[in-house]
N, C-alpha and C. Protein backbone atom coordinates (compact mmCIF):
# COMPACT_ATOMS: atom_id res chain seq x y z
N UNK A 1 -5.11 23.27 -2.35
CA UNK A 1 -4.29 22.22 -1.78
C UNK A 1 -5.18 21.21 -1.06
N UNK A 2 -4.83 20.31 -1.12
CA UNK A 2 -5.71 19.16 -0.88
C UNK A 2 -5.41 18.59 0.62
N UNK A 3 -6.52 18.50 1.65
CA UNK A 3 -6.28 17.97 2.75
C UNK A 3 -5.39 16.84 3.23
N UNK A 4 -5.58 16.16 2.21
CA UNK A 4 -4.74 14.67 2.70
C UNK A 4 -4.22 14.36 0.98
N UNK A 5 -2.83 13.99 1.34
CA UNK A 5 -2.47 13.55 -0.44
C UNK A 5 -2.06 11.96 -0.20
N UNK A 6 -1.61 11.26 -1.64
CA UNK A 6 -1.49 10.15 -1.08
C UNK A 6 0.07 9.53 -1.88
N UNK A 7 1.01 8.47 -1.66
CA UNK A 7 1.98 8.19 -1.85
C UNK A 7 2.06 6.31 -1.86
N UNK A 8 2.21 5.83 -2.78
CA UNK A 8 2.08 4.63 -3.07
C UNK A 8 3.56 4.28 -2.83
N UNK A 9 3.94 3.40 -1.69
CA UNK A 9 5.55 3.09 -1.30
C UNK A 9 5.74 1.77 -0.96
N UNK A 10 6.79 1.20 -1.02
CA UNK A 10 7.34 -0.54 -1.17
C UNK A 10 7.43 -0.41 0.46
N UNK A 11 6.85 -1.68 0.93
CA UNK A 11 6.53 -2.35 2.15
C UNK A 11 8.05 -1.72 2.91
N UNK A 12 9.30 -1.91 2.25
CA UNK A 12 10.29 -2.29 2.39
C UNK A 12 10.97 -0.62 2.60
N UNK A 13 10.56 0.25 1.48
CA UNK A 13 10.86 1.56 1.97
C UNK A 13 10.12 2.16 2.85
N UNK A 14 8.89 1.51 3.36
CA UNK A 14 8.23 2.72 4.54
C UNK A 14 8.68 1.55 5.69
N UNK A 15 9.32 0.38 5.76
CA UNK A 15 9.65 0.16 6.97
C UNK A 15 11.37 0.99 7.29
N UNK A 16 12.04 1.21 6.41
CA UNK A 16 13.48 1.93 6.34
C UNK A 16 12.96 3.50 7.02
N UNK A 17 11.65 3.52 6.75
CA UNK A 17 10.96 5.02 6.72
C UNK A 17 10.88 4.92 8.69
N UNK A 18 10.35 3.50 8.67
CA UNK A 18 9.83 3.67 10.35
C UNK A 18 11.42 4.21 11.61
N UNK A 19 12.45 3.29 10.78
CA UNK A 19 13.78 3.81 11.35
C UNK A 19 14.53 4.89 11.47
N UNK A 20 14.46 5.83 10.22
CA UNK A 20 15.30 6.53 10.46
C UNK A 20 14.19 8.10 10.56
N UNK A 21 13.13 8.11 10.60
CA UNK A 21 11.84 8.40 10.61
C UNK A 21 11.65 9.82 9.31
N UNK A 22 12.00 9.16 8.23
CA UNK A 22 11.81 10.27 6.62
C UNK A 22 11.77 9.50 6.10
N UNK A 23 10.87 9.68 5.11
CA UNK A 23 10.44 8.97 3.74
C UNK A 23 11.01 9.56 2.52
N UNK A 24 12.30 8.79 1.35
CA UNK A 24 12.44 10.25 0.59
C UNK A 24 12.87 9.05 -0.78
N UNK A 25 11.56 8.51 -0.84
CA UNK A 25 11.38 7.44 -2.49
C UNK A 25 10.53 8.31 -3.00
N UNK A 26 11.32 8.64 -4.73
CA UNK A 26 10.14 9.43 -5.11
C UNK A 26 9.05 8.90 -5.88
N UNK A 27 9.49 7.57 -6.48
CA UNK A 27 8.39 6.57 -6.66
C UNK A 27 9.81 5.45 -7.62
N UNK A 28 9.10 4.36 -8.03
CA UNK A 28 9.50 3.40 -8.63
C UNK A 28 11.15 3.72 -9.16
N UNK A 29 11.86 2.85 -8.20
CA UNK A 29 13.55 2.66 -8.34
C UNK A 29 13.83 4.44 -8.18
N UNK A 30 13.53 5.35 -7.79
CA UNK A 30 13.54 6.83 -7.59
C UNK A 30 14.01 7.58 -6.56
N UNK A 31 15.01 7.93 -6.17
CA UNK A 31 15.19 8.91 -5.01
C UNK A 31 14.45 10.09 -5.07
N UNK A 32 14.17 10.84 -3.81
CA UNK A 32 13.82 12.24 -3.79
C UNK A 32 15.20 13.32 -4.51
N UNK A 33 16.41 12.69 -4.12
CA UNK A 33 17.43 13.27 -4.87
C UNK A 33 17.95 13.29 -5.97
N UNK A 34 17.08 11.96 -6.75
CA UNK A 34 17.43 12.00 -8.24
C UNK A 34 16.36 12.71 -8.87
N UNK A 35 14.44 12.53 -8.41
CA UNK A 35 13.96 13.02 -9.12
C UNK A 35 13.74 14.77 -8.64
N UNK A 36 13.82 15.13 -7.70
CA UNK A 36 13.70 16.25 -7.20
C UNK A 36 12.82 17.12 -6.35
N UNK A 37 11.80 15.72 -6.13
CA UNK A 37 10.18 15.84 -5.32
C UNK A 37 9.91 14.70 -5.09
N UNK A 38 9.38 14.17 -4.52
CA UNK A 38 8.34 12.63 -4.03
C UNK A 38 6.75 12.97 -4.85
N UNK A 39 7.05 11.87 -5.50
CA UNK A 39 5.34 11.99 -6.43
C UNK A 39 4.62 11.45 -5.28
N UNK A 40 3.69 12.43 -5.39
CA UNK A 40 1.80 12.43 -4.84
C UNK A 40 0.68 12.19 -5.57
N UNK A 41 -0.09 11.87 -5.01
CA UNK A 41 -1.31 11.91 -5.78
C UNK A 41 -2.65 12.26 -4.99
N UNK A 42 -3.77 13.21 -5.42
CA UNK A 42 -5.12 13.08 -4.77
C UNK A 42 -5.84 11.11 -5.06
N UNK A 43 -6.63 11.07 -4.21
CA UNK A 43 -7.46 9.88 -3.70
C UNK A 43 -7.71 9.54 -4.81
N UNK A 44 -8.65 10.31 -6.12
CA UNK A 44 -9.14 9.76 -7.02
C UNK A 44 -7.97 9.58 -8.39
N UNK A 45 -6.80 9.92 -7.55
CA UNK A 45 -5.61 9.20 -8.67
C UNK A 45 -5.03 8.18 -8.34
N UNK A 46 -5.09 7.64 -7.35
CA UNK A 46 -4.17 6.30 -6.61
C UNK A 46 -4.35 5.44 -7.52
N UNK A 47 -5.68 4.75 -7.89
CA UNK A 47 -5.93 4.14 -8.75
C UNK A 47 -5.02 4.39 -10.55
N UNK A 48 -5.28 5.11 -11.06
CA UNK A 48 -4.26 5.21 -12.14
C UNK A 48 -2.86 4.79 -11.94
N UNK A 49 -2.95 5.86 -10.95
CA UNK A 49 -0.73 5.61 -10.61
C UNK A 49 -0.79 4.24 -10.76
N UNK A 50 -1.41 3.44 -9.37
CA UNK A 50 -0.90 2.17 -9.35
C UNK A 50 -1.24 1.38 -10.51
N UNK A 51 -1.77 1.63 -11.94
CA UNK A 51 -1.77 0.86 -12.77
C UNK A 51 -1.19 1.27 -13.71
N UNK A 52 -0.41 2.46 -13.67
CA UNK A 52 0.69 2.62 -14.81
C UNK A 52 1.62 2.39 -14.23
N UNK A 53 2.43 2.61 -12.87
CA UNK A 53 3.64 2.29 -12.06
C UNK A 53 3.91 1.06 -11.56
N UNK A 54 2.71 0.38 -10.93
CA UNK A 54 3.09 -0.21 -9.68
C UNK A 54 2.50 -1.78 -9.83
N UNK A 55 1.93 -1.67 -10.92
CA UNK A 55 0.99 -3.40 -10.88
C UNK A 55 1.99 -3.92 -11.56
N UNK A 56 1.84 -5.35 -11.28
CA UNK A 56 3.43 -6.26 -11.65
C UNK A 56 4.44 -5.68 -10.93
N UNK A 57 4.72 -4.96 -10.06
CA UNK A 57 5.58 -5.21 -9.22
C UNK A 57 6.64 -6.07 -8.89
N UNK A 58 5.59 -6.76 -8.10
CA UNK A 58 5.82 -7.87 -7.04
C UNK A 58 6.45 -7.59 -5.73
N UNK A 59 6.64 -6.37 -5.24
CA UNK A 59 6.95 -6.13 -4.21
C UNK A 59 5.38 -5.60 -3.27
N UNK A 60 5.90 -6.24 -1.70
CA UNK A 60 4.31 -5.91 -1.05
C UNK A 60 4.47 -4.13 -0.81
N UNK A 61 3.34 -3.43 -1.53
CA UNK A 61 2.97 -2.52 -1.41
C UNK A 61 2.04 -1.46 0.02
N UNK A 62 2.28 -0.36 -0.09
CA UNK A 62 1.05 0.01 0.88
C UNK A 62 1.26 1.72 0.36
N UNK A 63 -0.15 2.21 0.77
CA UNK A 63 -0.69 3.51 0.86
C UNK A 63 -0.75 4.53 1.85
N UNK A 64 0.55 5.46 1.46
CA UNK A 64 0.76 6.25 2.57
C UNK A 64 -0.24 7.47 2.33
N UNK A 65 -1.04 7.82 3.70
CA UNK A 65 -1.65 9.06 3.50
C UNK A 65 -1.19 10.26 4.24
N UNK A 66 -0.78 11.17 3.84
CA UNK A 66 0.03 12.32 4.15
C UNK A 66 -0.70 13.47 4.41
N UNK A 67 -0.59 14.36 5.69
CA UNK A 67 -1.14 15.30 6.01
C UNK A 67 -0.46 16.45 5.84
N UNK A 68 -0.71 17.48 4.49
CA UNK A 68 0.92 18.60 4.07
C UNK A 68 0.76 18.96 5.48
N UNK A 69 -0.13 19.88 6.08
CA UNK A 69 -0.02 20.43 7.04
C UNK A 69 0.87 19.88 8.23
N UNK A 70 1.31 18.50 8.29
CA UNK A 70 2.34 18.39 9.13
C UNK A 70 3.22 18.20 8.57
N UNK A 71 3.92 18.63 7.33
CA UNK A 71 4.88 18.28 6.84
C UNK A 71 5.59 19.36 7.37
N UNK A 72 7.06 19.18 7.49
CA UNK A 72 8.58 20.09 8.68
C UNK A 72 9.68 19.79 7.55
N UNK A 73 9.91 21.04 6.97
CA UNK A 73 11.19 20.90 6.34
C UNK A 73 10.82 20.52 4.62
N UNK A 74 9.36 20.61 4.16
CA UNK A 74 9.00 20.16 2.86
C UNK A 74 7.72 21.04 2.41
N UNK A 75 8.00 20.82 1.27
CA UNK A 75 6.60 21.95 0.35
C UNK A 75 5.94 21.21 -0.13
N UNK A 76 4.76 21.58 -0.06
CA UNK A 76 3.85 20.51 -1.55
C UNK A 76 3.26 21.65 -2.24
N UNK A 77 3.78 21.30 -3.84
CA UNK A 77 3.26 21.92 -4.77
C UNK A 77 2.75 20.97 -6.12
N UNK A 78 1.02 21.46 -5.96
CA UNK A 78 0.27 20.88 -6.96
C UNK A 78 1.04 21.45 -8.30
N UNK A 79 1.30 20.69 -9.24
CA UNK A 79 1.58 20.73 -10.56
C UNK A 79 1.22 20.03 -11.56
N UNK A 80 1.01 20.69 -12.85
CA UNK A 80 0.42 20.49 -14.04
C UNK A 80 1.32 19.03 -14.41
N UNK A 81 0.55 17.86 -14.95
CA UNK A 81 1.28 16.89 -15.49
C UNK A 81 0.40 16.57 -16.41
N UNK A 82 0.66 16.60 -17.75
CA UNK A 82 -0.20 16.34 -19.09
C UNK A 82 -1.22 16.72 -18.52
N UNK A 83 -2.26 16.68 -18.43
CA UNK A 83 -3.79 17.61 -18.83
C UNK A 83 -4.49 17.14 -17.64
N UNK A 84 -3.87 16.97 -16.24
CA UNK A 84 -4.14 16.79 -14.80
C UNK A 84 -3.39 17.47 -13.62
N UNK A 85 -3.59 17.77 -13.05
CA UNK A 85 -2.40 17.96 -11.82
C UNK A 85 -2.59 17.28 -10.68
N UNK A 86 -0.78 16.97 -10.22
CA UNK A 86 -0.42 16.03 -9.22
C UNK A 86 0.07 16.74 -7.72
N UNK A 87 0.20 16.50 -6.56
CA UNK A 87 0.91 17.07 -5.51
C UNK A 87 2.32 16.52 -5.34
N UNK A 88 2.93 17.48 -5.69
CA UNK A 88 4.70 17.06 -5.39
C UNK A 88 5.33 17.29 -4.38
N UNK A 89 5.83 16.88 -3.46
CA UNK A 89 6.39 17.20 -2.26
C UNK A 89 7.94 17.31 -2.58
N UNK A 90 8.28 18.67 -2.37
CA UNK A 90 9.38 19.19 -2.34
C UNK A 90 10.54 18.81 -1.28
N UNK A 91 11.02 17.99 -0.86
CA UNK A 91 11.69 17.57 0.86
C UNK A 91 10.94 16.31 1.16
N UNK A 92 12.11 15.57 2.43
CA UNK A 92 11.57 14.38 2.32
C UNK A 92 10.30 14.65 3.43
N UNK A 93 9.67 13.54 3.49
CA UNK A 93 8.53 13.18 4.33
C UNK A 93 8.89 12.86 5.73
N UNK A 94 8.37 13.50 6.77
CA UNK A 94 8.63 13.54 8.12
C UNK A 94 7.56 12.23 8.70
N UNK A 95 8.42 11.37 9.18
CA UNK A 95 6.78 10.08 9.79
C UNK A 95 5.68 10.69 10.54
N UNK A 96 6.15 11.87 11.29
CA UNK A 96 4.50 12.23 11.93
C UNK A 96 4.14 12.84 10.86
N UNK A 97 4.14 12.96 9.62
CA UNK A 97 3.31 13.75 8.34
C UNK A 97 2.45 12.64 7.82
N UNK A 98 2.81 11.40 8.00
CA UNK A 98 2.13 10.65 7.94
C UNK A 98 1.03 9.59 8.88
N UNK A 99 -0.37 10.37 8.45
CA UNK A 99 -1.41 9.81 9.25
C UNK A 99 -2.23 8.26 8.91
N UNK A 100 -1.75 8.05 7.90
CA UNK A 100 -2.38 6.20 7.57
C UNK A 100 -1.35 5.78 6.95
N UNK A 101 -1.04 4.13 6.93
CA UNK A 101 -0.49 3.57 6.18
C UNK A 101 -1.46 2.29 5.85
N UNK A 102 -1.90 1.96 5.08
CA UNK A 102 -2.50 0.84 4.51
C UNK A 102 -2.00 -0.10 3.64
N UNK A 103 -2.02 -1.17 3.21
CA UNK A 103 -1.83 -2.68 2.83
C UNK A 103 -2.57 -2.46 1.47
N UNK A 104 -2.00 -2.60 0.32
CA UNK A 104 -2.00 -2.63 -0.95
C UNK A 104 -2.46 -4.08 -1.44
N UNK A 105 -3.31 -4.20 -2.06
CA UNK A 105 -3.72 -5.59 -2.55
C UNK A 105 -3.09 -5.43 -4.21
N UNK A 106 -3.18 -6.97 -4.60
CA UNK A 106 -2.53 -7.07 -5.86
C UNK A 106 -2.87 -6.20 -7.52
N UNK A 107 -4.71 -6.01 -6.94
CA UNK A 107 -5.46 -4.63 -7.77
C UNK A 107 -5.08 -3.60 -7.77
N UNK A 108 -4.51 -2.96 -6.32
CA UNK A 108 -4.16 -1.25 -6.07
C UNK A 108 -4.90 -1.17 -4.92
N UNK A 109 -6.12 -2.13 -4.72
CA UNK A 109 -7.05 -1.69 -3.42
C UNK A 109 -6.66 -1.69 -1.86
N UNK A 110 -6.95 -1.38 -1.21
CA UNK A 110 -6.37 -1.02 -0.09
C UNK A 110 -6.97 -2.00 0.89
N UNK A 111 -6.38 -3.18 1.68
CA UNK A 111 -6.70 -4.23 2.50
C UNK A 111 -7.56 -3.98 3.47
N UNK A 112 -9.00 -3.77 4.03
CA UNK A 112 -9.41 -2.88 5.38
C UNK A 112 -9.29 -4.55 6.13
N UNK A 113 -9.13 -4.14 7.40
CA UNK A 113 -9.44 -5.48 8.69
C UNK A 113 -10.39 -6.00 8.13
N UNK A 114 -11.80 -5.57 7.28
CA UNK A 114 -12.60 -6.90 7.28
C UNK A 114 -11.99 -7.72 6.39
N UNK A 115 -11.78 -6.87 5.44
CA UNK A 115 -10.98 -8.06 3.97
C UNK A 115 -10.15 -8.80 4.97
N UNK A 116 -9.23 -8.21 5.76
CA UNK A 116 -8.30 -9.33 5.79
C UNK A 116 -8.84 -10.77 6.80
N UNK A 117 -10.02 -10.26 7.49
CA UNK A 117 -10.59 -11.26 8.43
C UNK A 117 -10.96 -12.09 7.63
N UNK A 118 -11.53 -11.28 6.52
CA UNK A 118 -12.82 -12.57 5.84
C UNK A 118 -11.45 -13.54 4.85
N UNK A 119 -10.33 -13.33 4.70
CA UNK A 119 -9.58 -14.07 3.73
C UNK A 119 -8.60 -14.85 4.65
N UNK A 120 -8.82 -14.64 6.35
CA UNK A 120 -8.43 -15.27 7.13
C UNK A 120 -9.25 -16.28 7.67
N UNK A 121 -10.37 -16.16 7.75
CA UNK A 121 -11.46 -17.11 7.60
C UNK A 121 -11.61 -18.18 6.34
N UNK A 122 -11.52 -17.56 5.10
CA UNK A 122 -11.92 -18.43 4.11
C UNK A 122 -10.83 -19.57 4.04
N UNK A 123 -8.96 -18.90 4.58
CA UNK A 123 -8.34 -19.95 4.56
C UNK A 123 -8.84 -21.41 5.47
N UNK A 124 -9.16 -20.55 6.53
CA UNK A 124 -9.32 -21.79 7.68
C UNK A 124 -10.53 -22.59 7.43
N UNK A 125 -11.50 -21.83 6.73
CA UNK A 125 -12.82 -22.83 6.60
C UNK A 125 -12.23 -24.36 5.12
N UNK A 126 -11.07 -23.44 4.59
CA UNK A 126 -10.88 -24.68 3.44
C UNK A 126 -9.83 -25.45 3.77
N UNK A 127 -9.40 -25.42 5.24
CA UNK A 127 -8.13 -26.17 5.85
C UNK A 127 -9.27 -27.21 6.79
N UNK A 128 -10.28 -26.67 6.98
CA UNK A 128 -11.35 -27.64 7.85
C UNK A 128 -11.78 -28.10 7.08
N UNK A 129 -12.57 -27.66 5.62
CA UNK A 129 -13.57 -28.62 5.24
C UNK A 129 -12.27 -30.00 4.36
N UNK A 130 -10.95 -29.48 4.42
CA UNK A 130 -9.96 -30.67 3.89
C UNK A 130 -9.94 -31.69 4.70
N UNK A 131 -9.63 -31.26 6.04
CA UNK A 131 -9.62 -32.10 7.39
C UNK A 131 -10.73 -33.24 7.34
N UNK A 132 -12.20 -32.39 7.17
CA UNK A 132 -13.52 -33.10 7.65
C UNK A 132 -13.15 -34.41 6.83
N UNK A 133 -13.22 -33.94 5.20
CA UNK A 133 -12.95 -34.74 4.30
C UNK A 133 -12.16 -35.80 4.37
N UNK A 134 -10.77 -35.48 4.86
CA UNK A 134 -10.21 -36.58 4.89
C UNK A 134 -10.68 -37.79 6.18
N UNK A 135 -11.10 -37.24 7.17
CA UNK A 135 -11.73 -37.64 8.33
C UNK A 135 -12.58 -38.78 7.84
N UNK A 136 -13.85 -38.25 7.46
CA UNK A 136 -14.89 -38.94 6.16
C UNK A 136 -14.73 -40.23 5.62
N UNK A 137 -13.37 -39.82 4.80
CA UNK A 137 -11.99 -41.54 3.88
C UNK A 137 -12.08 -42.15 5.04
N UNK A 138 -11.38 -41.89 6.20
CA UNK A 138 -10.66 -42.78 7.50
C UNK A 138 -11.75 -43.50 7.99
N UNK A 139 -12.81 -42.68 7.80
CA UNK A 139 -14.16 -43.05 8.84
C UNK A 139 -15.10 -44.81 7.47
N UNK A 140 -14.94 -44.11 6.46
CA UNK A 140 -15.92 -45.01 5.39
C UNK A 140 -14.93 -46.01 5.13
N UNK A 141 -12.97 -45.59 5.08
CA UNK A 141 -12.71 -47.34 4.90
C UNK A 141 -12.23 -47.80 6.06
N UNK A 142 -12.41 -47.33 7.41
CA UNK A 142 -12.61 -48.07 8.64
C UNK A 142 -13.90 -49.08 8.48
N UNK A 143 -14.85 -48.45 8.28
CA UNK A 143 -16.34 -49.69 8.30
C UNK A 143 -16.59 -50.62 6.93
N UNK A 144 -15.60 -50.26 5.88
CA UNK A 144 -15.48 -51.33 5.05
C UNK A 144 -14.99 -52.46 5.12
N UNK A 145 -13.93 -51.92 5.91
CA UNK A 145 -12.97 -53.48 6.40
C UNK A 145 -13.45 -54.17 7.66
């Protein structure tokens, strides 16, 4: 059993998650009650899932990381799926079972603070160098006339 498993969930169901504090999507348009477990995955599957499930979307995504050991009221059982095995969580997900939530980029990759600094920066450096620019026009046909 794997220390930490992981759960790819719509922005929109882990904030429903923060309210009533259980998580129980078992993945794409899926209840825990229709399919019968919440699909998991180890680290070096996130990547797949999210490119057979979850790319094209269009809903903002994020990466829940789940600790079984605090899971209350749920099982996780690794099971055989075609010629790999996945962690299935039997019961819904308790919010303190969950120890990270991360920000899904449009790849599958996971947003860290620097990405998002440096793409908060790059906006503002191309909202300044527009500014300078136009500054520049005002400034060269001020001294023409």
């Amino acid at each position: 059993m794997p220390d930490r498993i992981f759960h790819i969930a719509t922005d929109a169901d882990w904030r429903r998650t923060l309210e009533t504090g259980t998580y129980s999507t078992s993945t794409v348009g899926r209840t825990l009650e229709e399919e019968g477990f919440i699909h998991a995955s180890r680290r070096e599957q996130v990547q797949g899932v999210f490119d057979r499930y979850y790319r094209g979307l269009g809903e903002h995504l994020v990466l829940l990381t789940i600790d079984p050991a605090r899971l209350t009221g749920a099982e996780v059982r690794v099971e055989a799926v075609g010629d790999d095995t996945y962690p299935h969580v039997y019961g819904p997900i308790n919010r303190s079972a969950v120890v990270d939530v991360a920000p899904l980029d449009r790849r599958g990759g996971t947003e860290t603070l620097m990405s998002l600094w440096i793409k908060g920066m790059a906006s503002r450096m191309g909202v300044a160098l527009v500014v300078m620019a136009l500054v520049a026009v005002v400034v060269l046909v001020a001294a023409l006339s």
